[in-house]
Protein backbone atom coordinates (compact mmCIF):
# COMPACT_ATOMS: atom_id res chain seq x y z
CA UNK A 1 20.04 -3.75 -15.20
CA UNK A 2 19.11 -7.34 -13.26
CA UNK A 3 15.87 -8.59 -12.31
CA UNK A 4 14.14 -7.02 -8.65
CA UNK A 5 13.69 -9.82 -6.48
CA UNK A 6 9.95 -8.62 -7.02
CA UNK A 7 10.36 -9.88 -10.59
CA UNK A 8 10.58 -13.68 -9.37
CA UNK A 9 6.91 -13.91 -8.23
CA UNK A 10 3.56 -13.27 -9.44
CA UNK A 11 1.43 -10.05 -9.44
CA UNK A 12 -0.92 -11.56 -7.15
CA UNK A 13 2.09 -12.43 -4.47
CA UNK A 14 3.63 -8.89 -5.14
CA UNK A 15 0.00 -7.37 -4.71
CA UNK A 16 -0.89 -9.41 -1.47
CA UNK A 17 2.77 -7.76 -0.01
CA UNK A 18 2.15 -4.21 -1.08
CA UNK A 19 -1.21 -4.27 0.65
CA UNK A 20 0.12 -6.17 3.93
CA UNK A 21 3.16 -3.87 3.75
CA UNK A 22 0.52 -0.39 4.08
CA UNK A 23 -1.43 -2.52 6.78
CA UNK A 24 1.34 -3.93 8.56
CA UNK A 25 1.43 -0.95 11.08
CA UNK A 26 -1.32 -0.14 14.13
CA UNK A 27 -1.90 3.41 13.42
CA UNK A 28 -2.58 2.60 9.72
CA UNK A 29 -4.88 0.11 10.67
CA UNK A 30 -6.54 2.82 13.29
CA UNK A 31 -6.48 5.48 10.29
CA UNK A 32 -8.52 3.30 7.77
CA UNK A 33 -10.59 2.95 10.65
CA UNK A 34 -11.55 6.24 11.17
CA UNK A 35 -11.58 6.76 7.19
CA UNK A 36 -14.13 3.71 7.34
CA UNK A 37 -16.43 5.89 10.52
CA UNK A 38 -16.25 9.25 8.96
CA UNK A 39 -16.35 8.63 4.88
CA UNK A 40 -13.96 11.22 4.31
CA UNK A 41 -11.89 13.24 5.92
CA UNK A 42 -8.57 15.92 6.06
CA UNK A 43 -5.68 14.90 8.38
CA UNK A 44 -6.14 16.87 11.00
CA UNK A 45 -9.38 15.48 11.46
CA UNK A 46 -7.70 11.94 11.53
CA UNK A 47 -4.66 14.25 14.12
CA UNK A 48 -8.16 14.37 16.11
CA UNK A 49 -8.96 11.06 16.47
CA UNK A 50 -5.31 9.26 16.33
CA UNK A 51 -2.68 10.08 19.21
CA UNK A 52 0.27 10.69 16.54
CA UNK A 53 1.87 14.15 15.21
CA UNK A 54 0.52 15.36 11.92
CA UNK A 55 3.36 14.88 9.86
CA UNK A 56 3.15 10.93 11.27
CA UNK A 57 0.14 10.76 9.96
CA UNK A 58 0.89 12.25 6.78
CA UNK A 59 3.36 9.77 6.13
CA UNK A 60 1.22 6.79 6.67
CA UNK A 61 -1.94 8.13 4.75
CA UNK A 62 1.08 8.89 2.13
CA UNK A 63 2.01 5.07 2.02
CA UNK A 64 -1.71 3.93 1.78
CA UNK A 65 -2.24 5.90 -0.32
CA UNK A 66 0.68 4.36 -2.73
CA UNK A 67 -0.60 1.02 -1.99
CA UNK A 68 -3.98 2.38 -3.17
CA UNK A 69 -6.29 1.43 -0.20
CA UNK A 70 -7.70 5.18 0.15
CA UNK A 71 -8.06 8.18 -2.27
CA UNK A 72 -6.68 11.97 -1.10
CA UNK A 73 -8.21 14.29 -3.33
CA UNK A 74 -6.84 18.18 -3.04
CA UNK A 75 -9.96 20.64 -1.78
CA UNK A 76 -8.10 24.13 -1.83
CA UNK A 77 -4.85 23.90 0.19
CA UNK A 78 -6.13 20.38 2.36
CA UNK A 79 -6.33 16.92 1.18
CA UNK A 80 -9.25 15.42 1.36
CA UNK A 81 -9.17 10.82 2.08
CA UNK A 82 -11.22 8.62 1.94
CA UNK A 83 -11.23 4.64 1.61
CA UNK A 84 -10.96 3.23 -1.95
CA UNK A 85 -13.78 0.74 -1.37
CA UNK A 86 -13.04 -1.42 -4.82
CA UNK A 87 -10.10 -1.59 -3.79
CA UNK A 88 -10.13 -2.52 -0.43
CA UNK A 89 -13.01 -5.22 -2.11
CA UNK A 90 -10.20 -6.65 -3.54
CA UNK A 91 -7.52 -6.78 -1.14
CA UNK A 92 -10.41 -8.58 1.07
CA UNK A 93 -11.26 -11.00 -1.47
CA UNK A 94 -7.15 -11.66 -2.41
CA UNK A 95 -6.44 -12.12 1.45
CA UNK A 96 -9.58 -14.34 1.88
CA UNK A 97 -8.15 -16.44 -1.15
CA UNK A 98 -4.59 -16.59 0.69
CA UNK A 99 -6.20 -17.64 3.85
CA UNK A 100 -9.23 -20.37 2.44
CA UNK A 101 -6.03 -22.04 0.75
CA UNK A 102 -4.55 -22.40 4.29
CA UNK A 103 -7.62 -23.59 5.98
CA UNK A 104 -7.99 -26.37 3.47
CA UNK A 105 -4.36 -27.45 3.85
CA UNK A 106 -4.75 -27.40 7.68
């Protein structure tokens, strides 16, 4: 089998997409939020805070989850999610990077 068209760049550049990519949405950005408020918490308690059906939610916390910005640990038959502070460390420090090398160019 060929190359992905992933395979023509960097880690870094395929990083920096995966993590815009489980931003790149309001309600995600509104769910890290309230991840960020309430240290950890099940879905329904985000279903609570966030004007979107549970399954909706499910699926985004799902794809943040991939991109490995939060954690969702199982506590009996709920999961449990928080923020993955290292790694949202990094992503800040990765898109601060991107950004500083814009600034100077500009």
């Amino acid at each position: 089998m060929g190359n992905t068209k992933s395979d023509l760049f960097t880690e870094r550049h395929n990083r920096l997409a995966e993590i815009a990519k489980a931003l790149a949405h309001p309600a995600r950005i509104a769910i890290l939020e309230v991840l960020i408020k309430r240290g950890t918490c099940i879905c329904g308690d985000i279903v609570e805070e966030i004007p979107l059906s549970q399954a909706t939610v499910s699926q985004h916390l799902k794809a943040m989850k991939s991109a490995g910005l939060i954690k969702g640990e199982i506590d009996g038959k709920f999961s449990c999610y928080c923020v993955d502070q290292e790694a949202c460390m990094q992503a800040q420090q990765m898109l601060g990077k991107l950004f500083e090398e814009v600034r100077k160019c500009c």
